[in-house]
PDB file of N, CA and C in Angstrom:
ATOM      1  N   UNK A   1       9.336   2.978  -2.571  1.00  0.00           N
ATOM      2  CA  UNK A   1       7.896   3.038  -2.504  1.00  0.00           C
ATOM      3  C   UNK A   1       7.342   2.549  -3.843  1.00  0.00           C
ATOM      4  N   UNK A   2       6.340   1.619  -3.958  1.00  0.00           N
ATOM      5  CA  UNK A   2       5.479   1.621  -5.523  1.00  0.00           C
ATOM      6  C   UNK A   2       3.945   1.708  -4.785  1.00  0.00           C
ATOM      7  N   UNK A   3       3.082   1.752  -5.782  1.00  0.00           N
ATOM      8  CA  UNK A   3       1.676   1.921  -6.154  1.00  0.00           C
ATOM      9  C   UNK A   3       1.435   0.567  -6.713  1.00  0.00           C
ATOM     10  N   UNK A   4      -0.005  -0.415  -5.910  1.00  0.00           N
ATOM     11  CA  UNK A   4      -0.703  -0.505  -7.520  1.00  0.00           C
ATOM     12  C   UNK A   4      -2.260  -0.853  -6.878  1.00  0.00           C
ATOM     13  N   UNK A   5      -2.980  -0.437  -7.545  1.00  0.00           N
ATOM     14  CA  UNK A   5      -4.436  -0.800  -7.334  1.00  0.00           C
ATOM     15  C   UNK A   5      -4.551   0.550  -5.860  1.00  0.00           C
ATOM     16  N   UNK A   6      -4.945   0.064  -5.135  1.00  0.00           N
ATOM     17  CA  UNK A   6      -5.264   0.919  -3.812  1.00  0.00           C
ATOM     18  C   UNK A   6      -4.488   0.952  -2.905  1.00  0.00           C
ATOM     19  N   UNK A   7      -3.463  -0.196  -3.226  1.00  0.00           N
ATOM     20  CA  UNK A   7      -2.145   0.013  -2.058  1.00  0.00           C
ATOM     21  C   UNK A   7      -0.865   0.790  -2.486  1.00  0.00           C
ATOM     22  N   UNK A   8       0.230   1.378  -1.125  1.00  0.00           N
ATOM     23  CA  UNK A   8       1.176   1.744  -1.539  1.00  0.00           C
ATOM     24  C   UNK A   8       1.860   0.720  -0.314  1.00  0.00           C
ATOM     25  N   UNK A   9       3.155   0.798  -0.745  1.00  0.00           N
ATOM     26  CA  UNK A   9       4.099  -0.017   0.112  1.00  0.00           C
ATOM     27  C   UNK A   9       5.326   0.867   0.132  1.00  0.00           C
ATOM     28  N   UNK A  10       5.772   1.337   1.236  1.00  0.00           N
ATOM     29  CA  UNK A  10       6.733   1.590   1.345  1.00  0.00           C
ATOM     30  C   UNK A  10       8.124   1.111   2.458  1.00  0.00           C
ATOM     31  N   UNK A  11       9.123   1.141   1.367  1.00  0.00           N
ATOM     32  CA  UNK A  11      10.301   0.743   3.125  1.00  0.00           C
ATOM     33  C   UNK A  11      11.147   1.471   4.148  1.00  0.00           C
ATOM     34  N   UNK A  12      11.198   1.085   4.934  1.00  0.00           N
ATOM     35  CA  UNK A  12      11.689   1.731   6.168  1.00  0.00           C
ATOM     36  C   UNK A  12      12.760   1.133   6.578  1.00  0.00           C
ATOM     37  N   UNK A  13      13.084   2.261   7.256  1.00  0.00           N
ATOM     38  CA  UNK A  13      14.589   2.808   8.235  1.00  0.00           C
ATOM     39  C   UNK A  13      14.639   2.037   9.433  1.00  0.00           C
ATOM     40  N   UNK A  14      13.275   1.356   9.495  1.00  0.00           N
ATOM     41  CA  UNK A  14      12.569   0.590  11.343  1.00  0.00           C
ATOM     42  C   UNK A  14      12.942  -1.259  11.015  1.00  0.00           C
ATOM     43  N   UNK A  15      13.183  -1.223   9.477  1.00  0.00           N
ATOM     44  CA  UNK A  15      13.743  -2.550   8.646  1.00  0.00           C
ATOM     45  C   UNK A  15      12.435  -3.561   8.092  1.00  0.00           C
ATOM     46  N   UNK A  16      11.180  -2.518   8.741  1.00  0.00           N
ATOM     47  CA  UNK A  16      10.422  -2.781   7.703  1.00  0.00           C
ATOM     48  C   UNK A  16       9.380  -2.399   6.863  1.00  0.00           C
ATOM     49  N   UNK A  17       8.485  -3.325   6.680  1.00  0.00           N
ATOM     50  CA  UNK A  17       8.016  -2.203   5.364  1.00  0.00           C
ATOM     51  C   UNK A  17       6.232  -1.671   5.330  1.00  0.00           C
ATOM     52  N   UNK A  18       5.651  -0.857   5.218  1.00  0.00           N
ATOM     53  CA  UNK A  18       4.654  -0.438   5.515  1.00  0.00           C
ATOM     54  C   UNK A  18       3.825  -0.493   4.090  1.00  0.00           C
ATOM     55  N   UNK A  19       2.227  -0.989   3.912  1.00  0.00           N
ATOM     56  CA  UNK A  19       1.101  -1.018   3.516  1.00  0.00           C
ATOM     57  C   UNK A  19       0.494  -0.718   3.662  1.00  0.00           C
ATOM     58  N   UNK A  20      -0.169   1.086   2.707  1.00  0.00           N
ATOM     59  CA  UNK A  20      -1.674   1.491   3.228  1.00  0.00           C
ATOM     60  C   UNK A  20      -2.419   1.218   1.936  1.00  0.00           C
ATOM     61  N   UNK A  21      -3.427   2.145   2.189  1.00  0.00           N
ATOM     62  CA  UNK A  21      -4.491   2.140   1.613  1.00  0.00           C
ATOM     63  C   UNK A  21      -4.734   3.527   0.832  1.00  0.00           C
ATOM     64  N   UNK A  22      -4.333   3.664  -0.349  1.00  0.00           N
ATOM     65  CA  UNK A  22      -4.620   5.124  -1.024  1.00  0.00           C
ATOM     66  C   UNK A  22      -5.727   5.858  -0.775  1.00  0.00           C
ATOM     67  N   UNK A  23      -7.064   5.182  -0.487  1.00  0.00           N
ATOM     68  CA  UNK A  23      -7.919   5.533  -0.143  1.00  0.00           C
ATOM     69  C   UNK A  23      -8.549   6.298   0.989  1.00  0.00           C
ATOM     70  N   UNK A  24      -8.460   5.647   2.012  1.00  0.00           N
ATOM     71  CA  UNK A  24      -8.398   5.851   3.091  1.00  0.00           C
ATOM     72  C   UNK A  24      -7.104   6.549   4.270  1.00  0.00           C
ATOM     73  N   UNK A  25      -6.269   6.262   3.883  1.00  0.00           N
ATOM     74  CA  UNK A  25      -4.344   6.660   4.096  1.00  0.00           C
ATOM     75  C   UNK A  25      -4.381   5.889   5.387  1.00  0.00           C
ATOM     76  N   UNK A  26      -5.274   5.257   5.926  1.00  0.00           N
ATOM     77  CA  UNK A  26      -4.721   3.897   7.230  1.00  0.00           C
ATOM     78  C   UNK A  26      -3.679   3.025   6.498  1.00  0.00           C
ATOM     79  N   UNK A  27      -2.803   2.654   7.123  1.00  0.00           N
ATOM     80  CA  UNK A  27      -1.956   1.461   7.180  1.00  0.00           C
ATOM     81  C   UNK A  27      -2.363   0.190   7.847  1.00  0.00           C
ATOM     82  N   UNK A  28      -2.507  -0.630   6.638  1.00  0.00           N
ATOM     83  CA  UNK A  28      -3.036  -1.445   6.136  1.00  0.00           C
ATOM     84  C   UNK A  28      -2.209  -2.853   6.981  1.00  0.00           C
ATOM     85  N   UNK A  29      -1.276  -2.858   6.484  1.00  0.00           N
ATOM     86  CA  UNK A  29       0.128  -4.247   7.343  1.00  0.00           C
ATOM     87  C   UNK A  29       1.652  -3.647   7.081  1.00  0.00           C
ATOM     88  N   UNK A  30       1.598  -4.358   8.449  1.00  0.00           N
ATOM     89  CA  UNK A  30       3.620  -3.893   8.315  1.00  0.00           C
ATOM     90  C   UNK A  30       3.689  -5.604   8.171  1.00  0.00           C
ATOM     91  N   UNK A  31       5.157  -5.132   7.049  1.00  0.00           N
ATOM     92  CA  UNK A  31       5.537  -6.686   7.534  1.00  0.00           C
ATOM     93  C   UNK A  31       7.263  -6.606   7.626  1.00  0.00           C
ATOM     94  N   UNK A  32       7.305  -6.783   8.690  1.00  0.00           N
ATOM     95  CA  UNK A  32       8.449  -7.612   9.535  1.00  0.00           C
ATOM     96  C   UNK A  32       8.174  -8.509  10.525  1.00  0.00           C
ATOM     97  N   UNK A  33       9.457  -9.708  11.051  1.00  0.00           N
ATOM     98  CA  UNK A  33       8.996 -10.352  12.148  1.00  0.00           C
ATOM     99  C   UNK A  33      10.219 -10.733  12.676  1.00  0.00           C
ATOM    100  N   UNK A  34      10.494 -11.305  13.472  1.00  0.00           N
ATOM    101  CA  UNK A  34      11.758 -11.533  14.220  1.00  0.00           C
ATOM    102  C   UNK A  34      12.507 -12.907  13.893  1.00  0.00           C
ATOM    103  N   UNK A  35      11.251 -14.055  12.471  1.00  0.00           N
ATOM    104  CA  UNK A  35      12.132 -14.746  12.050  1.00  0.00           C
ATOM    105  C   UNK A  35      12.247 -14.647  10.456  1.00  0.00           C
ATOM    106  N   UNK A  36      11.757 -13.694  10.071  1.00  0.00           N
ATOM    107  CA  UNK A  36      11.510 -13.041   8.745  1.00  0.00           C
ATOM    108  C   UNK A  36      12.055 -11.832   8.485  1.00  0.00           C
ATOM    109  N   UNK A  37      12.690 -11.739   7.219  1.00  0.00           N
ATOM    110  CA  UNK A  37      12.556  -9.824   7.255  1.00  0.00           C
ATOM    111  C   UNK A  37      14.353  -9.584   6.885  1.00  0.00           C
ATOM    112  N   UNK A  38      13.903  -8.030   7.563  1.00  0.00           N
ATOM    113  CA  UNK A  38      15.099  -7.353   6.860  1.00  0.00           C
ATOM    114  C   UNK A  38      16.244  -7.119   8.065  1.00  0.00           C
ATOM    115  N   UNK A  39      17.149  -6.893   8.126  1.00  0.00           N
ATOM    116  CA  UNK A  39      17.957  -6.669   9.557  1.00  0.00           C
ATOM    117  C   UNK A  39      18.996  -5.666   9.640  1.00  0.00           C
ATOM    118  N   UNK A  40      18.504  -4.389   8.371  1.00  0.00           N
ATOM    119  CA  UNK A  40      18.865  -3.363   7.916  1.00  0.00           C
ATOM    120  C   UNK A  40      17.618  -2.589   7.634  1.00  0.00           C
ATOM    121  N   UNK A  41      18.204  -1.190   6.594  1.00  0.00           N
ATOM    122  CA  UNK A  41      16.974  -0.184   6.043  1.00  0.00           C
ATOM    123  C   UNK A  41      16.721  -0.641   4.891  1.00  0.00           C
ATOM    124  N   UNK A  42      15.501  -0.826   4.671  1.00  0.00           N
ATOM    125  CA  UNK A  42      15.044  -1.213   3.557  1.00  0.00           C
ATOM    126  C   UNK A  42      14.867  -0.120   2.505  1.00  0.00           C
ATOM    127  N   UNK A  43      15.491  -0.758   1.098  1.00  0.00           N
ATOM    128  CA  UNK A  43      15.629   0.451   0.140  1.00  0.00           C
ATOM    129  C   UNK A  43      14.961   0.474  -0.427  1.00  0.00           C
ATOM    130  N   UNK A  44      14.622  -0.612  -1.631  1.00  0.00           N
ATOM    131  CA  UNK A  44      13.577  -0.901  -2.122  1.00  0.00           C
ATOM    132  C   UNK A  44      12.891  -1.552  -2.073  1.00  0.00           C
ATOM    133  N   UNK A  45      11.551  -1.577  -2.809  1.00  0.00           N
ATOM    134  CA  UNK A  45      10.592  -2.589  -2.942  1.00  0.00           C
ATOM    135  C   UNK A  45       9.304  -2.535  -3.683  1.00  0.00           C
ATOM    136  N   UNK A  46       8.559  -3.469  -4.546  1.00  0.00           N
ATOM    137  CA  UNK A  46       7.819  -3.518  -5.453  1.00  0.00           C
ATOM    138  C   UNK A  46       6.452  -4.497  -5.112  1.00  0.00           C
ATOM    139  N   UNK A  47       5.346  -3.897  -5.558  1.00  0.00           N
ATOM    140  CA  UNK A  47       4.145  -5.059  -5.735  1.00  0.00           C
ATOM    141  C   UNK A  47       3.957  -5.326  -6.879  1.00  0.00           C
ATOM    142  N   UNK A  48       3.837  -6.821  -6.924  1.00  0.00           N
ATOM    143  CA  UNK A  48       4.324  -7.620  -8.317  1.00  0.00           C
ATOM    144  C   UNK A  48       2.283  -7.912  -7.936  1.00  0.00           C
ATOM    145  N   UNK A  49       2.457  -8.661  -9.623  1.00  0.00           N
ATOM    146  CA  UNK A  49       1.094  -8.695 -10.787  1.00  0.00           C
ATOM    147  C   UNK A  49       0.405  -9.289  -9.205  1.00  0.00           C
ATOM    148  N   UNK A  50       0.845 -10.541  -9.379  1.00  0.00           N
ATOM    149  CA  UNK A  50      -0.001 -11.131  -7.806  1.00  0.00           C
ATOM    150  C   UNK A  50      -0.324 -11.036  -6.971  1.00  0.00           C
ATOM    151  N   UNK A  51       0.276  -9.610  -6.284  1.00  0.00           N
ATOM    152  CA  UNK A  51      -0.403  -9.324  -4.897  1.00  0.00           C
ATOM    153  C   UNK A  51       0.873  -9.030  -3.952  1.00  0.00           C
ATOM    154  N   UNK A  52       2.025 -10.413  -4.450  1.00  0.00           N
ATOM    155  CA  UNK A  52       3.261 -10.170  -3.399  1.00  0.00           C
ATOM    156  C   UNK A  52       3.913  -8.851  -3.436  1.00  0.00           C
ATOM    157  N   UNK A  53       4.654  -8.825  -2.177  1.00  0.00           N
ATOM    158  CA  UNK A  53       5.549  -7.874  -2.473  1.00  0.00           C
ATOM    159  C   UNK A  53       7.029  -8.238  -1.905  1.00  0.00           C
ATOM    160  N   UNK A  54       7.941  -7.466  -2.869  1.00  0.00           N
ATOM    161  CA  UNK A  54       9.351  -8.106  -3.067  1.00  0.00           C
ATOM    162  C   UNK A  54      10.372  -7.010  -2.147  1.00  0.00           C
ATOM    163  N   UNK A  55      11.405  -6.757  -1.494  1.00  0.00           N
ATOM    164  CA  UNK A  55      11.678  -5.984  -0.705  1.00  0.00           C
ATOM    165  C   UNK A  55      13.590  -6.197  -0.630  1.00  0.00           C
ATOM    166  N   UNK A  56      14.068  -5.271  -0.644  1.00  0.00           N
ATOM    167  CA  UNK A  56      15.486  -5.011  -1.226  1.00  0.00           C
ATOM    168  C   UNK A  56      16.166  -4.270   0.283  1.00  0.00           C
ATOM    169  N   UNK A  57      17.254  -4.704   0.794  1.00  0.00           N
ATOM    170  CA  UNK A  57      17.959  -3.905   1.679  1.00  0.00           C
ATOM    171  C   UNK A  57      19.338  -3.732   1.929  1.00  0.00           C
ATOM    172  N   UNK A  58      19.663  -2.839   2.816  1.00  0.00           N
ATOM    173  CA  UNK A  58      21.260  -2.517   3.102  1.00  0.00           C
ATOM    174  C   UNK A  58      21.796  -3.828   3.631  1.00  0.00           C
ATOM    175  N   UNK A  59      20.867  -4.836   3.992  1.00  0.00           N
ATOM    176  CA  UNK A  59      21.384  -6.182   4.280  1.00  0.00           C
ATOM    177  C   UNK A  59      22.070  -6.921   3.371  1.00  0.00           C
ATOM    178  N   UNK A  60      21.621  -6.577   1.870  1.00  0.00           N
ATOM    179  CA  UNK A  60      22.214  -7.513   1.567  1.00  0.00           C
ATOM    180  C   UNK A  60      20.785  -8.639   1.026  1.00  0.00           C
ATOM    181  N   UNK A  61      19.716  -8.192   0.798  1.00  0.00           N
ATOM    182  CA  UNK A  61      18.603  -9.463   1.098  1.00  0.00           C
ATOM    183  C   UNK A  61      17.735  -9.058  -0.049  1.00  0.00           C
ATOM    184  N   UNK A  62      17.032 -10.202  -0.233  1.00  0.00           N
ATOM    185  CA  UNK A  62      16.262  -9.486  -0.525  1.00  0.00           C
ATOM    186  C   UNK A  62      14.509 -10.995   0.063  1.00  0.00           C
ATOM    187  N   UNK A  63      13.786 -10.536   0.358  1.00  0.00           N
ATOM    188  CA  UNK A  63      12.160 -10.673   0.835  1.00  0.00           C
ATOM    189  C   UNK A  63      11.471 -10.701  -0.167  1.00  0.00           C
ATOM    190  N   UNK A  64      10.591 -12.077  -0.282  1.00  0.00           N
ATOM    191  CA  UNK A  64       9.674 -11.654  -0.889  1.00  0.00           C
ATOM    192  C   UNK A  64       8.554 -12.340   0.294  1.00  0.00           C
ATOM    193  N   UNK A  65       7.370 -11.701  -0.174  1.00  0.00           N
ATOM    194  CA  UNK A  65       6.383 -10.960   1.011  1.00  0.00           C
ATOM    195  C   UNK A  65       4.932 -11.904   0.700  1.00  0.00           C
ATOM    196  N   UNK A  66       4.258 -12.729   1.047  1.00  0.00           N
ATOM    197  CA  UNK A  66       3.128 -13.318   0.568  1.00  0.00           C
ATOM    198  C   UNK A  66       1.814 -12.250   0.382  1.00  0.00           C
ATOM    199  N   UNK A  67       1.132 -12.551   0.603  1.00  0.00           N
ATOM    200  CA  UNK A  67      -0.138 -11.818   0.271  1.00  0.00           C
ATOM    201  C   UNK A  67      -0.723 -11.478   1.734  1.00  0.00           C
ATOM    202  N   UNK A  68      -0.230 -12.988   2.064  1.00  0.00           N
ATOM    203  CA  UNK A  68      -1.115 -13.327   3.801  1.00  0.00           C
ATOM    204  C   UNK A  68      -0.038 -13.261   4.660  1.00  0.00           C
ATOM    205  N   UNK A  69       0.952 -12.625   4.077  1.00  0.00           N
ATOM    206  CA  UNK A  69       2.042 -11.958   5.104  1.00  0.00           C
ATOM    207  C   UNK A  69       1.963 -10.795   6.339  1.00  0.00           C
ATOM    208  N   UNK A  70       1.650 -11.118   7.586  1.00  0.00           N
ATOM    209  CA  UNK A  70       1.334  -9.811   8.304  1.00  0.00           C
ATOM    210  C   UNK A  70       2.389  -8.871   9.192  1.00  0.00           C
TER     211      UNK A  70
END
């Protein structure tokens, strides 16, 4: 899981990874997709200065995540 600004991101056991809103606590975007992503549990993962987010798993992988990634 990290923090920054109003989002949290965390990863999942489902292989992927969830985005809310500190504010509000709605979830914001998942992002996985069936030609993207993780194909394990995702362990870690970080939101970098820019917006992306970077994503680490039992796969073996690692994701990085655009901004306009949904």
């Amino acid at each position: 899981m990290d923090a920054r600004g109003e989002s949290i991101v965390c990863g999942s056991a489902d292989h992927g990874l969830h985005v809310y809103n500190m504010k509000s606590g709605k979830r914001t975007r998942v992002l996985y997709n069936k030609r993207f992503g993780h194909t394990d549990w995702v362990t870690t993962c970080a939101i970098l200065n820019d917006g992306r987010i970077v994503s680490g798993s039992m796969d073996k992988r690692l994701c990085l995540w655009e901004k306009s990634a949904v």
